[in-house]
C-alpha atoms as a PDB file:
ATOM      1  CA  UNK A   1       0.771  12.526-103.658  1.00  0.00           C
ATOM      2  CA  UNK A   2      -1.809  11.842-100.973  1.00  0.00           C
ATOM      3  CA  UNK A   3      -4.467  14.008-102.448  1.00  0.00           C
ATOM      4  CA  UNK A   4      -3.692  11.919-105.622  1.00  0.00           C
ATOM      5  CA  UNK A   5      -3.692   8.370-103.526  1.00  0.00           C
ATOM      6  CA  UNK A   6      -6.991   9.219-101.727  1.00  0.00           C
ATOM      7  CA  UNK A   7      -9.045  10.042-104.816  1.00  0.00           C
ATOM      8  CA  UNK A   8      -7.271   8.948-108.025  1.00  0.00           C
ATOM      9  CA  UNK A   9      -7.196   5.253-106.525  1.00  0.00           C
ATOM     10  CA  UNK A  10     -10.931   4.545-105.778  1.00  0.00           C
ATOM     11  CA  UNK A  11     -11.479   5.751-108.868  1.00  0.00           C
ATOM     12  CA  UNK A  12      -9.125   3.316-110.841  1.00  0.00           C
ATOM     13  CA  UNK A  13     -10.558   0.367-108.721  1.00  0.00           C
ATOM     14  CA  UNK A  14     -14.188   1.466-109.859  1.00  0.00           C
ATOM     15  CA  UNK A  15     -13.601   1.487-113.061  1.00  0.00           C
ATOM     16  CA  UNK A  16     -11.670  -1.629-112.974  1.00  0.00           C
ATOM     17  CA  UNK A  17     -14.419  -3.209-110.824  1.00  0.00           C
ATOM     18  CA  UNK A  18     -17.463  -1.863-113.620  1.00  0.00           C
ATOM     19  CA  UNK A  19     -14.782  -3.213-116.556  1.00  0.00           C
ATOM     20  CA  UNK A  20     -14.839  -6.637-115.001  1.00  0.00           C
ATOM     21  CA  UNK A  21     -18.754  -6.408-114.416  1.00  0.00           C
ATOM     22  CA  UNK A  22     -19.570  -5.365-118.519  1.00  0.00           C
ATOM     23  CA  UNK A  23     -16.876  -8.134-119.116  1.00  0.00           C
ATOM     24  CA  UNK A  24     -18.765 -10.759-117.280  1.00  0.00           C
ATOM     25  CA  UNK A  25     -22.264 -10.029-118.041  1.00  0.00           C
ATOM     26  CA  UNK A  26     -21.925  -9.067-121.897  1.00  0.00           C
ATOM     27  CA  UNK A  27     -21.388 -12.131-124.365  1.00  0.00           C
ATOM     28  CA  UNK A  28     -18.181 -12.043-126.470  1.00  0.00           C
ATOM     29  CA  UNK A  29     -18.131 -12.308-129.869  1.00  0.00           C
ATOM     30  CA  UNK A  30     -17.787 -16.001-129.796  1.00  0.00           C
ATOM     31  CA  UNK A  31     -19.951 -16.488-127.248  1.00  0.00           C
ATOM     32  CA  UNK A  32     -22.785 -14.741-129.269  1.00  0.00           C
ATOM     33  CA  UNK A  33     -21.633 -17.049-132.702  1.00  0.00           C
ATOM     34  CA  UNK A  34     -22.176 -20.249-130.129  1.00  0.00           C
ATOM     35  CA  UNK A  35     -25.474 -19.003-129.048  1.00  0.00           C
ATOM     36  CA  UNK A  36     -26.586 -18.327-132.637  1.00  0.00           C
ATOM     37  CA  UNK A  37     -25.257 -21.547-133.938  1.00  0.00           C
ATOM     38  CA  UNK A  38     -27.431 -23.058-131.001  1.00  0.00           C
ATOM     39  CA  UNK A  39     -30.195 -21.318-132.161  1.00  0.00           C
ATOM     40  CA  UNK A  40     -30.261 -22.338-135.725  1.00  0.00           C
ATOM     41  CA  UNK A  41     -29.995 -26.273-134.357  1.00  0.00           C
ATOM     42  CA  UNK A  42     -32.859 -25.602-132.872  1.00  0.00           C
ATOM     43  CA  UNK A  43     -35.300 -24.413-135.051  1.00  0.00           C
ATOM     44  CA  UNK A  44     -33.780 -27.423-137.222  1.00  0.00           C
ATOM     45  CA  UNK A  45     -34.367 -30.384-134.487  1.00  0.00           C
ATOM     46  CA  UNK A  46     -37.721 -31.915-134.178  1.00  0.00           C
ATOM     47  CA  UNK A  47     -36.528 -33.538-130.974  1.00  0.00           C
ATOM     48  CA  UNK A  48     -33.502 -33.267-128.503  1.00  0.00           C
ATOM     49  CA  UNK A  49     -31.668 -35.721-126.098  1.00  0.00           C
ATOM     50  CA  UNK A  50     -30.187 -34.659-122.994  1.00  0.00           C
ATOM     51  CA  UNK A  51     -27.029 -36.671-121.818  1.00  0.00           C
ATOM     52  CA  UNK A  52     -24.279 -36.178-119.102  1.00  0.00           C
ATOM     53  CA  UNK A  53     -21.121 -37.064-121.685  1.00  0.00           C
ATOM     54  CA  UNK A  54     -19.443 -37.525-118.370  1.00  0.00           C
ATOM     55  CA  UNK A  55     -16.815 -40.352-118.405  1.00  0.00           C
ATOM     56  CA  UNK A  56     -16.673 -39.858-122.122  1.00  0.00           C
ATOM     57  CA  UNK A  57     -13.131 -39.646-123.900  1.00  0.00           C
ATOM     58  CA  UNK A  58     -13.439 -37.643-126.953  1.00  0.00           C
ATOM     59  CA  UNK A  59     -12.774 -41.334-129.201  1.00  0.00           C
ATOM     60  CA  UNK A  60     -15.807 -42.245-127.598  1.00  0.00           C
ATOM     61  CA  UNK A  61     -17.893 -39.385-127.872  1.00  0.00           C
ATOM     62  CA  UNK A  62     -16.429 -39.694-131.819  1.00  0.00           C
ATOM     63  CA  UNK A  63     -17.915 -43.010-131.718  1.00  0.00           C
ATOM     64  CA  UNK A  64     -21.169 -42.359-130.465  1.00  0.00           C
ATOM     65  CA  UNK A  65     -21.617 -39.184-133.505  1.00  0.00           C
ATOM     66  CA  UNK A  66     -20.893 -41.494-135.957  1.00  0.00           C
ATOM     67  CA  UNK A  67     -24.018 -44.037-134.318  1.00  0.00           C
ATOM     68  CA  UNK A  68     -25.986 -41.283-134.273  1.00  0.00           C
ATOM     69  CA  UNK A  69     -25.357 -40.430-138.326  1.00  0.00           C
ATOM     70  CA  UNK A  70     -26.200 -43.590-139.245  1.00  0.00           C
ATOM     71  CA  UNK A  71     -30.281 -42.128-139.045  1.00  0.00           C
ATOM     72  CA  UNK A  72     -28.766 -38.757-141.486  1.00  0.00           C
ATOM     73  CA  UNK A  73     -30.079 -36.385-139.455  1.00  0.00           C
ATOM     74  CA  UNK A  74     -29.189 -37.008-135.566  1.00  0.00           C
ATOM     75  CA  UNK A  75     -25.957 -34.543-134.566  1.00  0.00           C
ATOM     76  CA  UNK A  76     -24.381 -34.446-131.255  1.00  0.00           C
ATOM     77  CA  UNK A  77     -22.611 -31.818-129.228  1.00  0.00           C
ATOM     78  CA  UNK A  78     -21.171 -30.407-125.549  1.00  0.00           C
ATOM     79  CA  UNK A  79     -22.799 -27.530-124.873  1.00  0.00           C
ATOM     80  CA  UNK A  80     -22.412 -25.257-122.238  1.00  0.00           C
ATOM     81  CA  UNK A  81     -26.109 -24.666-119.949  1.00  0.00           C
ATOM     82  CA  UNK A  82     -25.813 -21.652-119.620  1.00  0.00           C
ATOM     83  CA  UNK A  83     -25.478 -20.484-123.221  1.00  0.00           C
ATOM     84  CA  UNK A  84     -27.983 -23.512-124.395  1.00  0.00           C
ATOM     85  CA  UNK A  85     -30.329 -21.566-121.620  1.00  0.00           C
ATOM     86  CA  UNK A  86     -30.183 -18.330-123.582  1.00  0.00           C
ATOM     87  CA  UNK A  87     -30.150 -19.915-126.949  1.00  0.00           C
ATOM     88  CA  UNK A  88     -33.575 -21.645-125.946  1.00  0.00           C
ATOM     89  CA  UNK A  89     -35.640 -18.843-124.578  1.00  0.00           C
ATOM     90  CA  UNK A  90     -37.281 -18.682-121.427  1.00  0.00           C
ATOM     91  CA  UNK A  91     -39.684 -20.814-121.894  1.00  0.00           C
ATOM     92  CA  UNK A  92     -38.412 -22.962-123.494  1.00  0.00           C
ATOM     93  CA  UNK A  93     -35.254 -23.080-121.278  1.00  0.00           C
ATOM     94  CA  UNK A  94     -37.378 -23.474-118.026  1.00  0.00           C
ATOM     95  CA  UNK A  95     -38.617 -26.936-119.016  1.00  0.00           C
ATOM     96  CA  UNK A  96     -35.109 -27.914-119.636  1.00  0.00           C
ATOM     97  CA  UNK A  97     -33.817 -26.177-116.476  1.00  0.00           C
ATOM     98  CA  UNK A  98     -33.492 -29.791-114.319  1.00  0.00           C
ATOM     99  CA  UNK A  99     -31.427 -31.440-116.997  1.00  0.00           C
ATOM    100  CA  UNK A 100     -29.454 -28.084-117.551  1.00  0.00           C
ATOM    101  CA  UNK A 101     -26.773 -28.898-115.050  1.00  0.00           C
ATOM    102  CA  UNK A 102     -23.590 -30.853-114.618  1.00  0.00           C
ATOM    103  CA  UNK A 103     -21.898 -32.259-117.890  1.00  0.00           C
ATOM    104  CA  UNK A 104     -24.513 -31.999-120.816  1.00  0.00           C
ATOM    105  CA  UNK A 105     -24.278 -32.822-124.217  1.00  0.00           C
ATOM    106  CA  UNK A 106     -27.288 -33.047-126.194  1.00  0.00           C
ATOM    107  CA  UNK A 107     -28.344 -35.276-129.450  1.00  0.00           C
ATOM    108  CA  UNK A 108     -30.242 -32.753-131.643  1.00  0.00           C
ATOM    109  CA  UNK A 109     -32.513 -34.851-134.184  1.00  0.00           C
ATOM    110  CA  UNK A 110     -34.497 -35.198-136.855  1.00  0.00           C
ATOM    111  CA  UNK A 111     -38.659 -36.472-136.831  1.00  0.00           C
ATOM    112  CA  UNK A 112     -37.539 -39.918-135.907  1.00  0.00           C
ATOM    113  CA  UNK A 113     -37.088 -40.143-132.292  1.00  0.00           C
ATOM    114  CA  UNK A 114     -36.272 -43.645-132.219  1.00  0.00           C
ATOM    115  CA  UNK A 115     -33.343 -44.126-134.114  1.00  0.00           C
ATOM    116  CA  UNK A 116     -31.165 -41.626-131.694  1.00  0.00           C
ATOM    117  CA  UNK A 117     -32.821 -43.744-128.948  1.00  0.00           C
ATOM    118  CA  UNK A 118     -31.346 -46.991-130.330  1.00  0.00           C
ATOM    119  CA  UNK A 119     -28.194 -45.043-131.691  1.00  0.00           C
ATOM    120  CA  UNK A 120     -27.859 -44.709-127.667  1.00  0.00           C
ATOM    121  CA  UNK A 121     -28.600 -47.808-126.432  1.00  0.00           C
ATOM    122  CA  UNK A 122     -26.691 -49.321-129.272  1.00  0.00           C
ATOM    123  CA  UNK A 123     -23.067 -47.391-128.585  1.00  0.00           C
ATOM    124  CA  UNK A 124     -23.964 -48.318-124.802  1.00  0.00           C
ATOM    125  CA  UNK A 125     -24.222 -51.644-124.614  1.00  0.00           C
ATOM    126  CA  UNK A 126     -20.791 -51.723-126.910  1.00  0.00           C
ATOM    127  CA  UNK A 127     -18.703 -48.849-125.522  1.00  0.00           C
ATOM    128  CA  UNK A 128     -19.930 -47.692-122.233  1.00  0.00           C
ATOM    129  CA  UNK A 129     -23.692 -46.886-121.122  1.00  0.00           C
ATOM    130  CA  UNK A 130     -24.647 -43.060-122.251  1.00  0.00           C
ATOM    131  CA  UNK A 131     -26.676 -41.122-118.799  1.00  0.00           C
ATOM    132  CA  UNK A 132     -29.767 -39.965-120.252  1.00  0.00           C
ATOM    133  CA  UNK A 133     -31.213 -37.238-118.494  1.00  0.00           C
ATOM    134  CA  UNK A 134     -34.474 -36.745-120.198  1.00  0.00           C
ATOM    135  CA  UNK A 135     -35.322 -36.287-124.132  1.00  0.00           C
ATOM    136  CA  UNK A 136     -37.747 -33.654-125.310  1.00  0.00           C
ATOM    137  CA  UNK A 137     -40.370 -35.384-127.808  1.00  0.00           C
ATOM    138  CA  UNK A 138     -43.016 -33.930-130.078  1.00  0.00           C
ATOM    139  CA  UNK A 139     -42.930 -30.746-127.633  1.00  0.00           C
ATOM    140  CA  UNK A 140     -42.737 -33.168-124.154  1.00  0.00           C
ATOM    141  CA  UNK A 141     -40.647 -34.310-121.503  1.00  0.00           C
ATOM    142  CA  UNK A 142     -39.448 -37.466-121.893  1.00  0.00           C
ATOM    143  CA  UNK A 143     -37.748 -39.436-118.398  1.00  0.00           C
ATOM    144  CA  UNK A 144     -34.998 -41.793-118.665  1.00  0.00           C
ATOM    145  CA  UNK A 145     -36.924 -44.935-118.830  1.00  0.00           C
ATOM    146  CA  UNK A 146     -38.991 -43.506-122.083  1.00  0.00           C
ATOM    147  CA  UNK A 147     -36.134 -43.100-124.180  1.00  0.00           C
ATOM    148  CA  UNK A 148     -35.646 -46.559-123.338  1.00  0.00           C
ATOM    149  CA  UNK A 149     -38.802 -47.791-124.066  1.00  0.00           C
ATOM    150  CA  UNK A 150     -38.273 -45.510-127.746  1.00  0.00           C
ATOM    151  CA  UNK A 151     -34.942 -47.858-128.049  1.00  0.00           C
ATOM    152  CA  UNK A 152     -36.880 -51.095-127.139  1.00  0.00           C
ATOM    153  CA  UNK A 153     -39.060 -50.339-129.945  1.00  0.00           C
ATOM    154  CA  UNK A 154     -38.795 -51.960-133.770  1.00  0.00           C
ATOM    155  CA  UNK A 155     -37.200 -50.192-136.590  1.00  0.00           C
ATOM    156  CA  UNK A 156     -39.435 -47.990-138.425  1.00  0.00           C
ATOM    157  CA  UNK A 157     -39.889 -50.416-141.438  1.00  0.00           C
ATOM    158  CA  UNK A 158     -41.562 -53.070-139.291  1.00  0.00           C
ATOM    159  CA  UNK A 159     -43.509 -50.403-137.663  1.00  0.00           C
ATOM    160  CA  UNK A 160     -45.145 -49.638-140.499  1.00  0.00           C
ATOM    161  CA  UNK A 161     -45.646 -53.671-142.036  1.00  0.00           C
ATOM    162  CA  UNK A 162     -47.553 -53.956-138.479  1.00  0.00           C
ATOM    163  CA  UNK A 163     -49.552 -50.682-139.157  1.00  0.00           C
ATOM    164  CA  UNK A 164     -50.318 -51.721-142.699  1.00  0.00           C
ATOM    165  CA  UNK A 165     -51.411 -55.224-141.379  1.00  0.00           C
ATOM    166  CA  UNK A 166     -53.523 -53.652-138.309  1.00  0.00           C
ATOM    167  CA  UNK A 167     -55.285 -50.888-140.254  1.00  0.00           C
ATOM    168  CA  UNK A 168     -58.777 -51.403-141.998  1.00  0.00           C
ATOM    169  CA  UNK A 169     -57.419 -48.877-144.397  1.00  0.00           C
ATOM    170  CA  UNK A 170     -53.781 -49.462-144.550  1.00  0.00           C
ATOM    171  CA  UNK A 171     -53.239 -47.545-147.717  1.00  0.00           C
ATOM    172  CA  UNK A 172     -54.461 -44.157-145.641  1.00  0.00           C
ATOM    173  CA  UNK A 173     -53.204 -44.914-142.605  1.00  0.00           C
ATOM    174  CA  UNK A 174     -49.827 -45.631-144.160  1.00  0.00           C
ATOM    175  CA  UNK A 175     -49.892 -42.323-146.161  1.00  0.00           C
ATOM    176  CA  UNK A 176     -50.831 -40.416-142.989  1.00  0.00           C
ATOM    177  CA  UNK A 177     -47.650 -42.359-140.896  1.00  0.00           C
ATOM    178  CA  UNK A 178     -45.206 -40.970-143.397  1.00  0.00           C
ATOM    179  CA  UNK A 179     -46.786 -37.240-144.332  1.00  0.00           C
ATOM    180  CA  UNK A 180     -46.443 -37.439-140.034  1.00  0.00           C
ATOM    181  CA  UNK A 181     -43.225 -38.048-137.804  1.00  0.00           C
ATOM    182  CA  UNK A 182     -42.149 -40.473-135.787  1.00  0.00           C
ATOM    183  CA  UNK A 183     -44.084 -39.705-132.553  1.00  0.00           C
ATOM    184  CA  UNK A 184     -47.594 -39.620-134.921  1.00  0.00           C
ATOM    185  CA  UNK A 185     -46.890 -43.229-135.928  1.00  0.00           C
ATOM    186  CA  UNK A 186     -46.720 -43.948-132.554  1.00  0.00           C
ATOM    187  CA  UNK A 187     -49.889 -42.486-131.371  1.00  0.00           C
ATOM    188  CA  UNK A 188     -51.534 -44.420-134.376  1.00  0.00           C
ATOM    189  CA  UNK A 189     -49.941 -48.024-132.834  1.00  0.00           C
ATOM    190  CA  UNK A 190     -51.492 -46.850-129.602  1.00  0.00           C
ATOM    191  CA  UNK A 191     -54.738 -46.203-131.282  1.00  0.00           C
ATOM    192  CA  UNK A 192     -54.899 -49.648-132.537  1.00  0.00           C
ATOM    193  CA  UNK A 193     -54.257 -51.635-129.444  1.00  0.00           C
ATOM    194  CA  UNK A 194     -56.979 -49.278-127.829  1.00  0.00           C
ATOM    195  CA  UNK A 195     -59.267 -50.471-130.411  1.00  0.00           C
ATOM    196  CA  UNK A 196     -58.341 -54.212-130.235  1.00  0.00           C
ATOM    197  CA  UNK A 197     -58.543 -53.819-126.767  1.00  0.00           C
ATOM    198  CA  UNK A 198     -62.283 -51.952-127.149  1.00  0.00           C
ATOM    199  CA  UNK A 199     -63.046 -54.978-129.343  1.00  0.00           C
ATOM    200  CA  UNK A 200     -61.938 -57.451-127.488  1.00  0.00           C
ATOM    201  CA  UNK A 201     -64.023 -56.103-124.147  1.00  0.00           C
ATOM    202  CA  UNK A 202     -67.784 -57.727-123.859  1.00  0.00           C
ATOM    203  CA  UNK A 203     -70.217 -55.155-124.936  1.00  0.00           C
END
């Protein structure tokens, strides 16, 4: 019996101990399907919004997915960091690493960057106000005050009646706007005010 207690026992609790290790360190099955599925949304978003969904009942959050629908390709979902970390690489994962913490839910869109933005601001100012932590645009970081400036802009439509009214060639430019995303029509509007501005400067 003691022979039995002094060896038998450490052995149990090691092999308890190195079942509880494999248990926390290897992914269950559904953790690996929520990493895939994480995966595949993805390679299909051209841009992502982080958000702390703190504060948020799920009505609301509810809410806000329908807002965000309204562009036909925005989706939104909680996601857990640390299996968003592995579903992102890691490099990809280590620009995200600040906004990777606390509550995080994240708006996974299409080539149009501003209609999320104004799907947020909109379901803000009439529910409750959204935390943006940062957005990740045409492969950059985007701060908290960008997105807002992305809200604060017009809708696409009168986007492009400025660009075809500001362009010497609207026809091209306006054919280059929509064979481009979002973020490429908005380099093009900055391109023009740095040219009215160059024109407008004494030579």
């Amino acid at each position: 019996m003691l022979r039995h207690l002094g060896f038998d026992a450490p052995r149990q609790g090691l092999a308890e101990a190195l079942f509880v290790l494999k248990k926390a360190t290897m992914p269950t099955a559904k953790k690996e399907a929520t990493i895939e599925e994480l995966r595949q949304k993805l390679a299909a978003s051209k841009n992502l919004f982080f958000t702390n969904y703190a504060g948020l009942t799920v009505q609301d959050i509810t809410k806000l997915r329908n807002e965000l629908r309204k562009d036909g390709s925005s989706t939104y979902g909680v996601v857990k960091n640390s299996l968003f970390s592995i579903a992102a690489g890691s490099d990809l994962a280590s620009k995200f690493e600040t906004y990777l913490a606390g509550p995080t839910a994240i708006v996974f869109a299409g080539a149009d960057p501003v209609a999320p933005a104004k799907a947020l601001k909109t379901f803000g100012d009439a529910n409750k106000p959204v935390q943006i932590k940062a957005a990740y645009i045409d492969g950059l970081i985007v701060d908290a005050k960008g997105v807002a400036q992305l809200a604060a802009l017009p809708p696409k439509i009168e986007l492009l009646a400025r660009l075809v009214g500001s362009l010497k060639s609207p026809l091209s430019g306006l054919v280059y706007v929509l064979s481009g995303n979002q973020s490429g029509l908005v380099r093009v509007l900055n391109a023009i005010r740095e040219q009215k501005e160059a024109a407008g400067s004494p030579a």
